[in-house]
N, C-alpha and C. Protein backbone atom coordinates (compact mmCIF):
# COMPACT_ATOMS: atom_id res chain seq x y z
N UNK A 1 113.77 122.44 135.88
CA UNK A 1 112.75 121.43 136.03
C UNK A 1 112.67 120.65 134.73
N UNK A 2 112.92 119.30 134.82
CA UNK A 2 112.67 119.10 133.57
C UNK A 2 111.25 117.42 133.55
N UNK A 3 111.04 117.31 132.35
CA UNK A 3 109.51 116.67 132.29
C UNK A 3 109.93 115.35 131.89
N UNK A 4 109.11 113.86 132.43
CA UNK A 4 109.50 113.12 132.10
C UNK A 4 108.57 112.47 132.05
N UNK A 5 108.59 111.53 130.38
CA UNK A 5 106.75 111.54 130.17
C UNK A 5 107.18 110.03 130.23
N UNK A 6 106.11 109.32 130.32
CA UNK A 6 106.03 107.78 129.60
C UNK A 6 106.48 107.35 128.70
N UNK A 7 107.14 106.57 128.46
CA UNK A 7 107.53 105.83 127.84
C UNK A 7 106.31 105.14 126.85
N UNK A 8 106.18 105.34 125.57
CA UNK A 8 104.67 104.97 124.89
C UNK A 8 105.28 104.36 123.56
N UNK A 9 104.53 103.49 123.01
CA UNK A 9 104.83 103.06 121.59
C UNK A 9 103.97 103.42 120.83
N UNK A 10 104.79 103.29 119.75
CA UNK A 10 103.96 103.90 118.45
C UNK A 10 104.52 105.57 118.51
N UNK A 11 103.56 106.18 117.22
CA UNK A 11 103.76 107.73 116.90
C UNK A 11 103.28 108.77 118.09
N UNK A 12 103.67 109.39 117.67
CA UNK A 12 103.57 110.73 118.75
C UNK A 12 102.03 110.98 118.28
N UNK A 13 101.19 112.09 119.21
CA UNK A 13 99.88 112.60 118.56
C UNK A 13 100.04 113.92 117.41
N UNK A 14 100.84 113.87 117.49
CA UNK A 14 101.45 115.38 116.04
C UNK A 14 101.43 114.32 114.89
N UNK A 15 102.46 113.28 114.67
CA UNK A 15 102.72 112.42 113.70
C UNK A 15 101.45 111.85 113.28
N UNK A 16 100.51 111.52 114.31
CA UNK A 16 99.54 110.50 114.08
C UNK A 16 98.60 112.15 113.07
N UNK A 17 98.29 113.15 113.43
CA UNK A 17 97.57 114.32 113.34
C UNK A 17 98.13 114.40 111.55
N UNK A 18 98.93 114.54 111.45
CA UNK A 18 99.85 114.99 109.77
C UNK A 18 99.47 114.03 109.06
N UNK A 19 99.64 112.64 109.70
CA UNK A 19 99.00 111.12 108.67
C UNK A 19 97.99 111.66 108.37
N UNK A 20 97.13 111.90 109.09
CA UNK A 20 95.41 111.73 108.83
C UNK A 20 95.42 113.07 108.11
N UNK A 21 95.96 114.18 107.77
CA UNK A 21 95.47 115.04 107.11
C UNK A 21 95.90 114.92 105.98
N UNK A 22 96.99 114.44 105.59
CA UNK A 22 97.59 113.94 104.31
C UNK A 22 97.08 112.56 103.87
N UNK A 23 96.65 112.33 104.60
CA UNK A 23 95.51 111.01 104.09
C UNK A 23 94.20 111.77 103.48
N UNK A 24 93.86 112.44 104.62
CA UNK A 24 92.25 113.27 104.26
C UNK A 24 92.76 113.86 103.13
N UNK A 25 93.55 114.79 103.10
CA UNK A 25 93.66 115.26 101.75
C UNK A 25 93.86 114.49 99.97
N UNK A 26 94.60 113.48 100.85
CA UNK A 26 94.96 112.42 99.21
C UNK A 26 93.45 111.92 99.09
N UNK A 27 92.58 111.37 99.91
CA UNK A 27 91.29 110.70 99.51
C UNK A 27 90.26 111.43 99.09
N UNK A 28 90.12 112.99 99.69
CA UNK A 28 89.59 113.90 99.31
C UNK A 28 89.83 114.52 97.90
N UNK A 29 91.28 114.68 97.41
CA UNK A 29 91.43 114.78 95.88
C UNK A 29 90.85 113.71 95.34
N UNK A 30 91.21 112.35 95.36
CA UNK A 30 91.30 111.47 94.76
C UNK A 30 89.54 111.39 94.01
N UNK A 31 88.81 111.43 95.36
CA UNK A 31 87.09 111.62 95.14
C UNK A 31 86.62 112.83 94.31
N UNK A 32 87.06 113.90 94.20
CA UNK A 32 87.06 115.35 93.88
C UNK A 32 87.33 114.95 92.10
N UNK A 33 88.55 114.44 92.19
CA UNK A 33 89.34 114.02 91.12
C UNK A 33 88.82 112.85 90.38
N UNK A 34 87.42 112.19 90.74
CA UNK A 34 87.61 110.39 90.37
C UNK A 34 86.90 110.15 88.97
N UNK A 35 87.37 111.76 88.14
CA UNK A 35 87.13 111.20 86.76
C UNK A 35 85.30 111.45 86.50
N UNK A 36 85.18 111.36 84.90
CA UNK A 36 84.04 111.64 84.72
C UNK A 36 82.91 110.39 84.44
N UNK A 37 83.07 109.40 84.69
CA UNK A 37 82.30 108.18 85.04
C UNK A 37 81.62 108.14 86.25
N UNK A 38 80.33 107.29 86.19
CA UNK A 38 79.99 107.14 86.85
C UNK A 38 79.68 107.34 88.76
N UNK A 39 79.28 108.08 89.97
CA UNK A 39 79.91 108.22 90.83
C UNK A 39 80.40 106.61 91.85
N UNK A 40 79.70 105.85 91.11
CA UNK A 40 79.85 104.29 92.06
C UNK A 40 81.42 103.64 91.47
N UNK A 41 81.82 104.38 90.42
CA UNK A 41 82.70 103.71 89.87
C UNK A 41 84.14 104.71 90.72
N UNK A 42 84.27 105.51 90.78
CA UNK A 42 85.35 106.41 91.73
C UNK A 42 84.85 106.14 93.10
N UNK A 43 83.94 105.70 93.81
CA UNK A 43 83.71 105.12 95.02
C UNK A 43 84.21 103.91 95.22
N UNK A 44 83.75 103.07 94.18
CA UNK A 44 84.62 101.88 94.27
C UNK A 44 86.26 101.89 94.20
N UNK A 45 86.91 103.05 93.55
CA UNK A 45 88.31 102.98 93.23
C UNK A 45 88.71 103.65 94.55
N UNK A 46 87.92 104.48 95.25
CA UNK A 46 88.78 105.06 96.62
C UNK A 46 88.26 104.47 97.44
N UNK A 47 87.32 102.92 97.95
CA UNK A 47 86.97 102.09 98.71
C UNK A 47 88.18 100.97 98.60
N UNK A 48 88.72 100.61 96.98
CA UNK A 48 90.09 99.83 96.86
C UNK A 48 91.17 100.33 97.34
N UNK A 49 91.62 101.67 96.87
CA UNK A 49 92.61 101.86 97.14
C UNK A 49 92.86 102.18 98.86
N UNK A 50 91.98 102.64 99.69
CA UNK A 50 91.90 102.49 101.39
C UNK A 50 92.26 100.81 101.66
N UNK A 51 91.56 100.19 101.16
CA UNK A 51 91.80 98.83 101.64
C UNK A 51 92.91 98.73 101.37
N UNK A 52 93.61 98.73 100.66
CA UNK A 52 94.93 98.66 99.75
C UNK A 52 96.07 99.18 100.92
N UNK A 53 95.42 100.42 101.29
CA UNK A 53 96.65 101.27 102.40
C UNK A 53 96.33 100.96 103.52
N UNK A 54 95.08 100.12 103.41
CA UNK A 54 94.92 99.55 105.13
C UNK A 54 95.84 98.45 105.18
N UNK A 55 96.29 97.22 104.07
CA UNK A 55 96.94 96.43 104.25
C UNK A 55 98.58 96.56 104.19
N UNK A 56 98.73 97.70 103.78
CA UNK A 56 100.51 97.92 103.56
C UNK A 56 100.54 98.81 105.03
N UNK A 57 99.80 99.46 105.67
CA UNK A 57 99.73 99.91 107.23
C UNK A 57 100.10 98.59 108.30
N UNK A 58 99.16 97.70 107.95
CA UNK A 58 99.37 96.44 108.90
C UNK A 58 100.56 95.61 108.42
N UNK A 59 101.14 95.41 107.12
CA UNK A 59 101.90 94.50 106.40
C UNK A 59 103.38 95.63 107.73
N UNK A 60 102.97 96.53 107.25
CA UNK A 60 104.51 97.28 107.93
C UNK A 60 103.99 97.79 109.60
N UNK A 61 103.31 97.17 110.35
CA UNK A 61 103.42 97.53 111.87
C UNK A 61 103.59 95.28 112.31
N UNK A 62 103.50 94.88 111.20
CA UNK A 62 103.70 93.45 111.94
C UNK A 62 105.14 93.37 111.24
N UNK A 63 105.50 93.54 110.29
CA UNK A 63 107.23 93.98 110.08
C UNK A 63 107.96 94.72 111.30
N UNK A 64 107.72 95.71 111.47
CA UNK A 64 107.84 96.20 113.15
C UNK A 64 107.80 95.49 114.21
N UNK A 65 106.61 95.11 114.42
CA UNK A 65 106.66 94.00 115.46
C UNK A 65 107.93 92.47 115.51
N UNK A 66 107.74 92.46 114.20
CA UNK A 66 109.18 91.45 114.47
C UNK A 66 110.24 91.36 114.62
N UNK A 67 110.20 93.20 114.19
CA UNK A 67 111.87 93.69 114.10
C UNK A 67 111.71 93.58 115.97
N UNK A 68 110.96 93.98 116.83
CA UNK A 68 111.29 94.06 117.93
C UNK A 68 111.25 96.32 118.04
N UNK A 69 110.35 96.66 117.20
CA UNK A 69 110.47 97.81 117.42
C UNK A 69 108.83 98.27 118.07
N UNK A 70 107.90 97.20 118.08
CA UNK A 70 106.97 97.23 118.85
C UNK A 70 106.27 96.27 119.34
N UNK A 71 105.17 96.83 120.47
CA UNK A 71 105.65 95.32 121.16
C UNK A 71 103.76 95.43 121.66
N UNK A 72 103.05 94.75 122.21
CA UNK A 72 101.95 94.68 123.25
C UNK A 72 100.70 95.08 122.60
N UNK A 73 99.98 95.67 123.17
CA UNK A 73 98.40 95.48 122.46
C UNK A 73 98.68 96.88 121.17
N UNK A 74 99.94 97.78 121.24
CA UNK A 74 99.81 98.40 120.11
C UNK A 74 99.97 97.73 118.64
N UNK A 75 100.53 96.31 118.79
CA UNK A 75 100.89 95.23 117.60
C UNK A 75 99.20 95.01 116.78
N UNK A 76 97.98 95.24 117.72
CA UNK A 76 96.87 94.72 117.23
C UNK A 76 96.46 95.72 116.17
N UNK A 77 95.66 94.99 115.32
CA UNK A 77 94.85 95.95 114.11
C UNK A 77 93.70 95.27 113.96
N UNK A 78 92.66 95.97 114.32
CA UNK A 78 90.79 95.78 114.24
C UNK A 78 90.49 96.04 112.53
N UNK A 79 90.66 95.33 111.43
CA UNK A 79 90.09 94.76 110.74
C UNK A 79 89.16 94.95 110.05
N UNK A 80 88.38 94.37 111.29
CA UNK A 80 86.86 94.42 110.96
C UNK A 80 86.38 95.78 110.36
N UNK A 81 86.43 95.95 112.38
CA UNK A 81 86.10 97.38 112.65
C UNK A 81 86.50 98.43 111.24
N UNK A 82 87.56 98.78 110.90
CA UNK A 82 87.98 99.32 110.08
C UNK A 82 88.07 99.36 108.91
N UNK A 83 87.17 98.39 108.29
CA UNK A 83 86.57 97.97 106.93
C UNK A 83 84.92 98.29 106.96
N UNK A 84 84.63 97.91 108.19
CA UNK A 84 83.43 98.47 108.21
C UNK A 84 83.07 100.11 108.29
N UNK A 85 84.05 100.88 109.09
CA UNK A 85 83.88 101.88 108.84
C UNK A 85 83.96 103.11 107.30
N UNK A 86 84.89 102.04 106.70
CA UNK A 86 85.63 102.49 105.47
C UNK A 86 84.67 102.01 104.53
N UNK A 87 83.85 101.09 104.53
CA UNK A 87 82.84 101.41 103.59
C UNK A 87 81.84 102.29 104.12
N UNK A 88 81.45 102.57 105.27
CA UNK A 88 80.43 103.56 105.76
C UNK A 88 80.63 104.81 105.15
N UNK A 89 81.90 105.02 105.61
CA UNK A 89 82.39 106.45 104.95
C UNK A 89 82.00 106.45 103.48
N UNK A 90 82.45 105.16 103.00
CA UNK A 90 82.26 105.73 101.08
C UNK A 90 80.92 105.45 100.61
N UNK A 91 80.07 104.50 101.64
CA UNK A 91 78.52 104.92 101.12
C UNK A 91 77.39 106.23 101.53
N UNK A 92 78.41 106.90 102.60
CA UNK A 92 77.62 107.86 102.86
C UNK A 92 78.32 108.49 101.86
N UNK A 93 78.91 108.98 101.81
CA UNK A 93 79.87 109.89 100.52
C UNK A 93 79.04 109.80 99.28
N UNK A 94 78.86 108.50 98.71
CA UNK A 94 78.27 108.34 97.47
C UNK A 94 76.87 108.71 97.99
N UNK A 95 76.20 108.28 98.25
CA UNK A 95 74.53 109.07 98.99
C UNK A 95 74.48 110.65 98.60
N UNK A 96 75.47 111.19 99.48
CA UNK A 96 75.60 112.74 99.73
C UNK A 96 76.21 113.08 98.07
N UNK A 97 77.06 112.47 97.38
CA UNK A 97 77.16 112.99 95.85
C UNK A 97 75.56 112.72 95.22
N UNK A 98 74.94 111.38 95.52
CA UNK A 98 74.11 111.41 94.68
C UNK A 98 72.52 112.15 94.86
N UNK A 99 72.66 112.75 96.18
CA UNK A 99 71.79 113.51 96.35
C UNK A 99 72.25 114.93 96.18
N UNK A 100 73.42 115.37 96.18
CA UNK A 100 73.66 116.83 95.96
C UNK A 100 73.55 117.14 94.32
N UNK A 101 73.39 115.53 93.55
CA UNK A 101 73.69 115.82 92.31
C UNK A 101 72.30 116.57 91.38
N UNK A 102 71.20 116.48 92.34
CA UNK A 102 69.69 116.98 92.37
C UNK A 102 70.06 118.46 92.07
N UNK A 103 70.53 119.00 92.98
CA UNK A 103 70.87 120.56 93.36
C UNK A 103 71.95 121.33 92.47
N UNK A 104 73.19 120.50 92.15
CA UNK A 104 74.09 120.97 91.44
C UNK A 104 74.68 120.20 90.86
N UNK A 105 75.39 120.65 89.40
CA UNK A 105 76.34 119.88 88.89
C UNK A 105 77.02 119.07 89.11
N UNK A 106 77.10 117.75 88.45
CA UNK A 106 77.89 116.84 89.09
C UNK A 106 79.13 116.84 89.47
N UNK A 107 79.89 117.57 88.44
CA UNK A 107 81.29 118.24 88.72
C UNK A 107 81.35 118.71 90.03
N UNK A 108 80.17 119.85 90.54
CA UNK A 108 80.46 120.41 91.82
C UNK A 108 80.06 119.86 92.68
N UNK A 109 79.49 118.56 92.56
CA UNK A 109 78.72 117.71 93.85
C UNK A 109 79.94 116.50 94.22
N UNK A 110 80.77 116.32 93.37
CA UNK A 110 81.97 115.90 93.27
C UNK A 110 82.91 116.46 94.48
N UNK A 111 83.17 117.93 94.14
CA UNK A 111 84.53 118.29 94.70
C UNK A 111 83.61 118.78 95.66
N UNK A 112 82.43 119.27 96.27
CA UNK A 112 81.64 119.26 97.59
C UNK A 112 82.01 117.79 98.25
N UNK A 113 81.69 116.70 97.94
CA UNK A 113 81.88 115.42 98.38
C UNK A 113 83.52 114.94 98.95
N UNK A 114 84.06 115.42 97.83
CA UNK A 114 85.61 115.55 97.88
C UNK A 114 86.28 115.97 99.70
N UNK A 115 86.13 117.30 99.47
CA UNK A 115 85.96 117.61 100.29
C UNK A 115 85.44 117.75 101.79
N UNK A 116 84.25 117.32 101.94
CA UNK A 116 83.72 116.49 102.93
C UNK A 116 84.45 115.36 103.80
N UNK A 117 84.89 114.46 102.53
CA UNK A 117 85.55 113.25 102.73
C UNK A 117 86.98 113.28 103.32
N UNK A 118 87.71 114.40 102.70
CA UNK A 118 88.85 114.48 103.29
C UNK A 118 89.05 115.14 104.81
N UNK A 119 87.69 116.20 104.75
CA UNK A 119 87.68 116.66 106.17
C UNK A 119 87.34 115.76 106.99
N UNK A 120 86.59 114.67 106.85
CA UNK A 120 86.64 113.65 108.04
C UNK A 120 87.38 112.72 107.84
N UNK A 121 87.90 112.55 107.14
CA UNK A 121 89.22 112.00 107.09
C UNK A 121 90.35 112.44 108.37
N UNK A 122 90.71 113.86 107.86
CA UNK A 122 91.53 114.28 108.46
C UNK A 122 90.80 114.30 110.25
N UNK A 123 89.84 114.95 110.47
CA UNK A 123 89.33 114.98 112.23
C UNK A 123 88.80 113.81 112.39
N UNK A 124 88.55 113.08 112.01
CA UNK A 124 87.88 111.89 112.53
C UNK A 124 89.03 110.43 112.84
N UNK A 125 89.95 110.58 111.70
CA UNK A 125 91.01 109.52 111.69
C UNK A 125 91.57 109.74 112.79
N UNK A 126 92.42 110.92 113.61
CA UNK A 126 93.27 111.09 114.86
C UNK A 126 92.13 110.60 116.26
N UNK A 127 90.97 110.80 116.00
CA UNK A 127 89.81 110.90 117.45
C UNK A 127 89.71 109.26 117.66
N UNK A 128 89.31 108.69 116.26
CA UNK A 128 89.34 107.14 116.39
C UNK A 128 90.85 106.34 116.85
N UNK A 129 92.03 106.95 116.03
CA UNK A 129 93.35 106.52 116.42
C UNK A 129 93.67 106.48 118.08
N UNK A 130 93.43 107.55 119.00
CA UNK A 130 93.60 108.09 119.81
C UNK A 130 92.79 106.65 120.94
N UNK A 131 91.34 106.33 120.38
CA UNK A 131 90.45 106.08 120.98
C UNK A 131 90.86 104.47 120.93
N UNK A 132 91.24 104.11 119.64
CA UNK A 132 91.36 102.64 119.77
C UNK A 132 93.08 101.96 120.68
N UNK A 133 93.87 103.01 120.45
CA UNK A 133 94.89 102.98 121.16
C UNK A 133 95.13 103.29 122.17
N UNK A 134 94.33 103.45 123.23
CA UNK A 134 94.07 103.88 124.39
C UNK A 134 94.59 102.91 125.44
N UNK A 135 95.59 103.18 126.48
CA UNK A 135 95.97 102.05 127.06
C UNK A 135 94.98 102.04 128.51
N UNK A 136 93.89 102.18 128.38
CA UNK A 136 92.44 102.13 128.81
C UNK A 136 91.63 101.35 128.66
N UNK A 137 91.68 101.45 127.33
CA UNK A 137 91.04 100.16 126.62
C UNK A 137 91.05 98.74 126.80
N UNK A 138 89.65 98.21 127.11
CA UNK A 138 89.67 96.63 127.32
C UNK A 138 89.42 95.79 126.52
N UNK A 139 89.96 95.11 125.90
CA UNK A 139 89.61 94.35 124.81
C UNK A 139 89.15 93.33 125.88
N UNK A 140 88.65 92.65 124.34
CA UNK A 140 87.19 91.44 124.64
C UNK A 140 88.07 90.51 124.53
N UNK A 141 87.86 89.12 125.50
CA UNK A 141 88.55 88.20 125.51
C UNK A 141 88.54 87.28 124.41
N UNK A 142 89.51 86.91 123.77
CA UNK A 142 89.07 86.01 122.23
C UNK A 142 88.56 84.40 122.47
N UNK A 143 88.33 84.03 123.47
CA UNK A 143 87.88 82.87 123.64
C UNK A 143 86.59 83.14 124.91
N UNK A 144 85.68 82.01 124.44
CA UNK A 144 84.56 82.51 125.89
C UNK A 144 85.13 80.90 126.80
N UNK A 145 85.11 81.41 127.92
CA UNK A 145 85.04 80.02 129.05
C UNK A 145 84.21 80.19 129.98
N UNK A 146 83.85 78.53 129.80
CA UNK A 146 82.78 77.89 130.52
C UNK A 146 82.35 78.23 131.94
N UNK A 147 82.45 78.22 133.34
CA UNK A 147 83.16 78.31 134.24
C UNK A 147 82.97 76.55 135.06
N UNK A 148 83.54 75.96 135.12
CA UNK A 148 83.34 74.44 135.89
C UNK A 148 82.66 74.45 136.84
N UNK A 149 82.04 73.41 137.02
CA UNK A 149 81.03 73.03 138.41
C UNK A 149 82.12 72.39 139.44
């Protein structure tokens, strides 16, 4: 018996699963790691550097797309959406350092935060991936029309 799945573009859900934890993990050091300044100032440097890997993500899936190695609503990238979330993440982050910093050392309210960050990193990045790539999904029409009399 053998299995014959769809034909789908883009990464597999394993591939997409390994990104996001090696992401969670690099952003989670990086915060853990962001030096002994200030905590707004290592928020700001791992709020740049996401944006940074959000644009070399899209720079290389529209390189793809032209090569002809992908094709249809997986070519799209929400932007917005995904800037908005990416500062959510790093102002709750900074909140939760600067309120844990009450309770404990800043050092350890650090790599608590660190940590945090990379764990939703890692489970949260595949649930949203999964969700926005959904060939389910209806996008909103980019123009509104009238309807004629």
């Amino acid at each position: 018996m053998t299995r014959t799945r769809a034909r789908r573009h883009g990464p597999s859900p394993r591939v997409v699963r390994v990104v996001f934890i090696l992401t969670g993990l690099y952003f989670g050091w990086r915060w853990a790691a962001g030096g002994h300044g200030p905590a707004w100032r290592h928020a700001l440097q791992v709020l740049v550097t996401m944006l940074i890997a959000m644009t070399l993500v899209q720079s290389l899936r529209w390189w793809r797309t032209r090569r002809g190695k992908r094709e249809g609503p997986m070519a799209r990238f929400p932007w917005r959406d995904l800037i908005l979330f990416k500062l959510l993440l790093v102002a709750l982050a900074l909140a939760a350092e600067y309120l844990l910093q009450h309770w404990m050392p800043p050092a350890h309210a650090q790599l608590v935060v660190g940590a945090c960050l990379g764990t939703a990193i890692a489970t949260g990045g595949p649930i949203l991936h999964r969700r926005h790539n959904s060939p389910t999904r209806t996008t909103p029409p980019t123009t509104t029309s009238v309807p004629t009399p």
